[in-house]
N, C-alpha and C. Protein backbone atom coordinates (compact mmCIF):
# COMPACT_ATOMS: atom_id res chain seq x y z
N UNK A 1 1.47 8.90 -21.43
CA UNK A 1 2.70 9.51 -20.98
C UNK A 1 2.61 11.03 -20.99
N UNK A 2 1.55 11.39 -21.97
CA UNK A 2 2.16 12.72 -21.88
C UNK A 2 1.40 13.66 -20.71
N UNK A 3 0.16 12.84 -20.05
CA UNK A 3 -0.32 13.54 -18.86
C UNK A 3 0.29 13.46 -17.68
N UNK A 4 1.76 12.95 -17.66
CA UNK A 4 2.45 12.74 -16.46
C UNK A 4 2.80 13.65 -15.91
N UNK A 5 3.15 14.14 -14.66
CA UNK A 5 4.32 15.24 -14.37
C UNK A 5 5.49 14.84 -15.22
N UNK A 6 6.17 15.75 -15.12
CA UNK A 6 7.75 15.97 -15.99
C UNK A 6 8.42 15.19 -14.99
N UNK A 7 8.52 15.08 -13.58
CA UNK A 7 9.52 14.68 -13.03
C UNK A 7 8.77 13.17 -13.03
N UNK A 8 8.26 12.79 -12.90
CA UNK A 8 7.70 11.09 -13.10
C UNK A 8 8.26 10.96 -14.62
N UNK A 9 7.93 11.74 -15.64
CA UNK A 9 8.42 11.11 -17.02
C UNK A 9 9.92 10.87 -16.94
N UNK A 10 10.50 11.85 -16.45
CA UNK A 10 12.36 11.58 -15.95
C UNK A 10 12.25 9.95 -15.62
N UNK A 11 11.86 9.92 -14.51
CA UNK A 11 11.60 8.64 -13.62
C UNK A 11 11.55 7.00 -14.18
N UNK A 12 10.49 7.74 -14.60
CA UNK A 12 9.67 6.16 -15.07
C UNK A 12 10.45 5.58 -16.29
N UNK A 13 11.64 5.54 -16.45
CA UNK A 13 12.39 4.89 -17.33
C UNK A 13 13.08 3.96 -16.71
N UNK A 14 14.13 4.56 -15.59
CA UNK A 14 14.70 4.00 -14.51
C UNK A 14 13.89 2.99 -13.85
N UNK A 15 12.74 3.57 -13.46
CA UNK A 15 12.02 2.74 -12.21
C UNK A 15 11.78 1.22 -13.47
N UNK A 16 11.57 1.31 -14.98
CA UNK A 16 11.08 -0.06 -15.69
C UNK A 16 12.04 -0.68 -15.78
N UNK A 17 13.03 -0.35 -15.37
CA UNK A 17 14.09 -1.64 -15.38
C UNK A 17 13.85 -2.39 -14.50
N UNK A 18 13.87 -2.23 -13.57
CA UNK A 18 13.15 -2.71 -12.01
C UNK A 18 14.49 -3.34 -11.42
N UNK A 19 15.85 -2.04 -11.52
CA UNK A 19 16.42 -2.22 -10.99
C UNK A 19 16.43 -2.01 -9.51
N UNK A 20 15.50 -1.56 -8.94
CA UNK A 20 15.32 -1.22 -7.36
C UNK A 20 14.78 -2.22 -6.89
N UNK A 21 14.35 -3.53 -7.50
CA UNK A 21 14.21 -4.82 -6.84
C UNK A 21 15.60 -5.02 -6.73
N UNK A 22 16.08 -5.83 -7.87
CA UNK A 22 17.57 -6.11 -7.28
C UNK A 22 18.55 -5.44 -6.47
N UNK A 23 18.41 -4.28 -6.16
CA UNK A 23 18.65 -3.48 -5.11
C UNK A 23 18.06 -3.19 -3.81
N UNK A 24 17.09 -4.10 -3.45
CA UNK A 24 16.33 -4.15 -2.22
C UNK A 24 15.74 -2.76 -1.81
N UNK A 25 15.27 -1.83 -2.88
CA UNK A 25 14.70 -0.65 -2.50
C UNK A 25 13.08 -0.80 -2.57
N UNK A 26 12.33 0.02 -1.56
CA UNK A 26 11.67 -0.07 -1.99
C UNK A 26 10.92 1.02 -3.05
N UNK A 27 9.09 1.14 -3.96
CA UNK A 27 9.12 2.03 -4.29
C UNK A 27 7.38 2.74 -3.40
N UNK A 28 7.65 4.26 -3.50
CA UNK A 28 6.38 4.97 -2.60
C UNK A 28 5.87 5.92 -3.92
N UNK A 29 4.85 5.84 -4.83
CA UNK A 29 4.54 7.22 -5.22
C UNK A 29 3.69 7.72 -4.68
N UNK A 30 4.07 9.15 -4.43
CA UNK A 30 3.25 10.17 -3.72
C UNK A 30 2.66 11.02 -4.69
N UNK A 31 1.77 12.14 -4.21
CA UNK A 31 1.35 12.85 -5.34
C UNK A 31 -0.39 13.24 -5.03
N UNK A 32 -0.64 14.03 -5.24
CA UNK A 32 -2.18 14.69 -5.34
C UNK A 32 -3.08 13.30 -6.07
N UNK A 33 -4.46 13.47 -6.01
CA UNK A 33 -5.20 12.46 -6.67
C UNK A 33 -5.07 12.88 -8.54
N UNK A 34 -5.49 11.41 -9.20
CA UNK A 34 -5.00 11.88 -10.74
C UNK A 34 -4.07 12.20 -11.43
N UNK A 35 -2.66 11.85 -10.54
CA UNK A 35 -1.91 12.14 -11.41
C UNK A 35 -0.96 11.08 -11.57
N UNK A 36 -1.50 9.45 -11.27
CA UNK A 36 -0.99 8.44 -12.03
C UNK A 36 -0.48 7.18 -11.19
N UNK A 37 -0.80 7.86 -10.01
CA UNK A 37 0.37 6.85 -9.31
C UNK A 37 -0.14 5.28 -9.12
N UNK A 38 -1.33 5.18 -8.76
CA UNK A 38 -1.79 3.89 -8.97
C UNK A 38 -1.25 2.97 -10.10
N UNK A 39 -1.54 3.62 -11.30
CA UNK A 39 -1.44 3.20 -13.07
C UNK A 39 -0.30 3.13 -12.97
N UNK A 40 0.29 3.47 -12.67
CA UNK A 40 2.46 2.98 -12.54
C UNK A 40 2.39 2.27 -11.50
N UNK A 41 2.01 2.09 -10.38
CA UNK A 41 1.93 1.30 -9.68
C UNK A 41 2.06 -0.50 -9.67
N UNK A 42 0.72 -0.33 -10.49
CA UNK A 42 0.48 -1.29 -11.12
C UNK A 42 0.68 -1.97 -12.43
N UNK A 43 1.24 -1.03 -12.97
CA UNK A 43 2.29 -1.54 -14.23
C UNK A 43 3.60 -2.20 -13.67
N UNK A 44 4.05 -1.27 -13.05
CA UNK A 44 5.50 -1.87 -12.24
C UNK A 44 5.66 -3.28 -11.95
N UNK A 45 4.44 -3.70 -11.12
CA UNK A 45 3.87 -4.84 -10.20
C UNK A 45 3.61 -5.49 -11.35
N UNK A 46 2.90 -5.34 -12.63
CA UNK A 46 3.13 -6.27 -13.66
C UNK A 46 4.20 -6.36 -14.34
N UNK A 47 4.86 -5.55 -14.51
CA UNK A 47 6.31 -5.91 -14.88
C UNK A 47 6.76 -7.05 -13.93
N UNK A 48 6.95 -6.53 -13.00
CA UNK A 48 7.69 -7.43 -11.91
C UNK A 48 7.08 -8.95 -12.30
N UNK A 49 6.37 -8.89 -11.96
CA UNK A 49 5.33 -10.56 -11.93
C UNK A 49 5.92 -11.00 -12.94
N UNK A 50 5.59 -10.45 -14.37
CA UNK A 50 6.06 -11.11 -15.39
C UNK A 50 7.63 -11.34 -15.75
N UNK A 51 8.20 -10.98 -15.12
CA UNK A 51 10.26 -10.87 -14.70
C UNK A 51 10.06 -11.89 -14.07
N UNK A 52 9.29 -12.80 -12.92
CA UNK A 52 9.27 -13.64 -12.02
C UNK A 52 9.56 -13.51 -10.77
N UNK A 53 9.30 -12.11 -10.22
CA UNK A 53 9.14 -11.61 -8.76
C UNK A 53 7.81 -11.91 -8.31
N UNK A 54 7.71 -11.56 -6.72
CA UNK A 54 6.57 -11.30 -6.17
C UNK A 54 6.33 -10.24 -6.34
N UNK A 55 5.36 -10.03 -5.55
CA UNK A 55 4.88 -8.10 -5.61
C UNK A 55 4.03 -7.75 -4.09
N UNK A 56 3.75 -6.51 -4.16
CA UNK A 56 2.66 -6.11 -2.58
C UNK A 56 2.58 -4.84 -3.37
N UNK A 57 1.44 -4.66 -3.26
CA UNK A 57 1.00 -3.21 -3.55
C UNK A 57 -0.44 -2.62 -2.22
N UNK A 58 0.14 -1.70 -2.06
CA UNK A 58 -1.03 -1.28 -0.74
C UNK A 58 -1.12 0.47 -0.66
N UNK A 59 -1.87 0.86 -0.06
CA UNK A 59 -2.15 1.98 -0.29
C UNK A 59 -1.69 2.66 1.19
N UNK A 60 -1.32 3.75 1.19
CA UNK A 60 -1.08 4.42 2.66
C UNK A 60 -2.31 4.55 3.51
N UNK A 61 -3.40 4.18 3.25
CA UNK A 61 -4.43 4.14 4.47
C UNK A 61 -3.93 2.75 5.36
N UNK A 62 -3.67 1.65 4.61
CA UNK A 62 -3.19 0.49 4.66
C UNK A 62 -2.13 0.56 5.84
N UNK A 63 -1.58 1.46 5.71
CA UNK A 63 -0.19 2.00 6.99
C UNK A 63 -0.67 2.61 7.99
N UNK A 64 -1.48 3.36 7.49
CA UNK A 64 -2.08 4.34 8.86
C UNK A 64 -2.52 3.96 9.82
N UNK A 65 -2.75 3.20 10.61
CA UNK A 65 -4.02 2.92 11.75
C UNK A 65 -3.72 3.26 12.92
């Protein structure tokens, strides 16, 4: 936690509730390389799973074509 940006540490409290599933949002982290977004990414997506959601995780090259 403590190598996060400040504004992801704000964040990432909110986002573990995973109230933005039940809210049909989706989530995008953006950000320079190394500074986490995968690793929350994929925590999230295990949260979720283990709550008993699905999940999709993909990367923006994935969008691009």
């Amino acid at each position: 936690m403590d190598a996060l940006p400040e504004q992801t540490k704000q964040k990432l409290p909110q986002l573990k509730t995973l109230s933005f599933i039940e809210e049909g949002q989706n989530v995008i982290l953006t950000g320079p390389p190394g500074t986490g977004k995968s690793h929350i990414g994929i925590g999230l997506g295990m949260e979720a799973c283990l709550a008993g959601y699905r999940v999709f995780f993909a990367s923006v090259p994935g969008f691009v074509k």
